[in-house]
Protein backbone atom coordinates (compact mmCIF):
# COMPACT_ATOMS: atom_id res chain seq x y z
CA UNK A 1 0.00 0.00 0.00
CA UNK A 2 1.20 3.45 -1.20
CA UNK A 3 1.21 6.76 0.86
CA UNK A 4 -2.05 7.80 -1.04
CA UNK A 5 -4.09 4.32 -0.21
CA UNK A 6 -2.63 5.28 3.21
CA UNK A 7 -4.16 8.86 3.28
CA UNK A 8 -7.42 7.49 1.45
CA UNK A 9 -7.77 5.14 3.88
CA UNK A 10 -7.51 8.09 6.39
CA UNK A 11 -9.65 9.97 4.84
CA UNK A 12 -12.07 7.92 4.02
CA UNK A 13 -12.41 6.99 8.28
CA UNK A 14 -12.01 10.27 8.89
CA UNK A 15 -15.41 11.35 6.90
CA UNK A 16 -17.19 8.38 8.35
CA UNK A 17 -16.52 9.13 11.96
CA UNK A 18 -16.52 13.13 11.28
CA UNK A 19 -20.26 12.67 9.47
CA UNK A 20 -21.51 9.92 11.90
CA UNK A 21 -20.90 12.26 14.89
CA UNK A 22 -22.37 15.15 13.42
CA UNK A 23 -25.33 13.36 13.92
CA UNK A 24 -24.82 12.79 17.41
CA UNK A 25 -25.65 16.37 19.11
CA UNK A 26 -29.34 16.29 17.65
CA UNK A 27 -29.94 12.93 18.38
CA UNK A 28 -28.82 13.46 22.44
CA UNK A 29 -31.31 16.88 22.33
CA UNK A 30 -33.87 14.89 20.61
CA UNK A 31 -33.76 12.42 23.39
CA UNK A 32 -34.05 14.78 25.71
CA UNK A 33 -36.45 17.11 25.03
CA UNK A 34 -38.59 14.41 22.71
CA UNK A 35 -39.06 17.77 20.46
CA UNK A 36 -38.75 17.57 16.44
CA UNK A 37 -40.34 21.11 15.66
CA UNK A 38 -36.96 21.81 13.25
CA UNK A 39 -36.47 18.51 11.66
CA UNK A 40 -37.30 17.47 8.24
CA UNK A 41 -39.27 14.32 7.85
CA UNK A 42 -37.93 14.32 4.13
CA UNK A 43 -34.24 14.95 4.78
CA UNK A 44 -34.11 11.78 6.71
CA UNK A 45 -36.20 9.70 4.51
CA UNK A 46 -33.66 10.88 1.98
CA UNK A 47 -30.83 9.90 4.03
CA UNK A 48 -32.10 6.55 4.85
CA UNK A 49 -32.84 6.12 0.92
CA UNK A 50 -29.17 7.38 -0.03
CA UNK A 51 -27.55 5.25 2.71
CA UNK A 52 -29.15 2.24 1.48
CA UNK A 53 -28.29 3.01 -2.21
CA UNK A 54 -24.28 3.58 -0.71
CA UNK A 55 -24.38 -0.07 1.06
CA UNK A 56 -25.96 -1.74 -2.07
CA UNK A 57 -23.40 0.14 -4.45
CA UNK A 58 -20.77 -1.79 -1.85
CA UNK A 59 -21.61 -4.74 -3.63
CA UNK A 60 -20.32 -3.55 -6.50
CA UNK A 61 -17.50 -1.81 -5.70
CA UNK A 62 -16.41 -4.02 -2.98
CA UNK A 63 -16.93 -3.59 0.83
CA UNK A 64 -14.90 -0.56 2.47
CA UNK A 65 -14.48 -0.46 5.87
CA UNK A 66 -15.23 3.37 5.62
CA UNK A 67 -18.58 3.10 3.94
CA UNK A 68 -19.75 0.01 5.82
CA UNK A 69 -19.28 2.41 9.32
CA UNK A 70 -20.77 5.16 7.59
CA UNK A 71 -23.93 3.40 6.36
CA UNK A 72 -24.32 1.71 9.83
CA UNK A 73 -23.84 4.55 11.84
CA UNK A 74 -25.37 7.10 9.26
CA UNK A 75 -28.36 4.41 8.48
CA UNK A 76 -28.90 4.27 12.87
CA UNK A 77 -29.56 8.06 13.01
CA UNK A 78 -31.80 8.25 9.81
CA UNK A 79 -34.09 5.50 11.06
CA UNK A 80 -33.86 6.92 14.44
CA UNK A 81 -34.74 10.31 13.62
CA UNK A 82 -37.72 9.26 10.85
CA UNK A 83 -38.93 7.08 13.81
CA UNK A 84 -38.79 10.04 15.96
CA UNK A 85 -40.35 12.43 13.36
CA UNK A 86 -43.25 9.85 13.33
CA UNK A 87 -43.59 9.51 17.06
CA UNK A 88 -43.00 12.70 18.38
CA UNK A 89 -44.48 15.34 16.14
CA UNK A 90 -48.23 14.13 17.06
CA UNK A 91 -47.56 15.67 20.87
């Protein structure tokens, strides 16, 4: 492996973790306060669509370690949040 696999590799983690995180302030204040005034019902249907395509493109392309934490983590939070759209927004 070359120094650019190396720093792909990197990079690639460093999106997955970066982007599955980003996800993780909302979902602890959506816990909490069991309030989903500001989300977008749409945006995470869209997610969950786009993280499905990603994981079926794997088969394809061939399984990344990158893109199989991404569309675990990423796919967690979309369902989570479309379940909590659902739930919550009827209070």
């Amino acid at each position: 492996m070359d120094t650019l696999d190396t720093l792909g590799y990197i990079c690639g983690f460093l999106y997955a973790a970066i982007f599955c995180i980003s996800y993780v302030p909302q979902f602890i204040k959506t816990r909490k306060t069991k309030k989903v005034d500001g989300l977008s019902l749409n945006m995470f249907l869209l997610s969950l669509l786009a993280y499905t395509c990603l994981f079926l493109y794997q088969f394809h392309i061939g399984f990344q370690p990158a893109l199989i934490i991404n569309c675990a983590l990423g796919g967690f939070f979309s369902i989570y949040f479309v379940y909590a759209i659902i739930r919550y927004s009827n209070d």
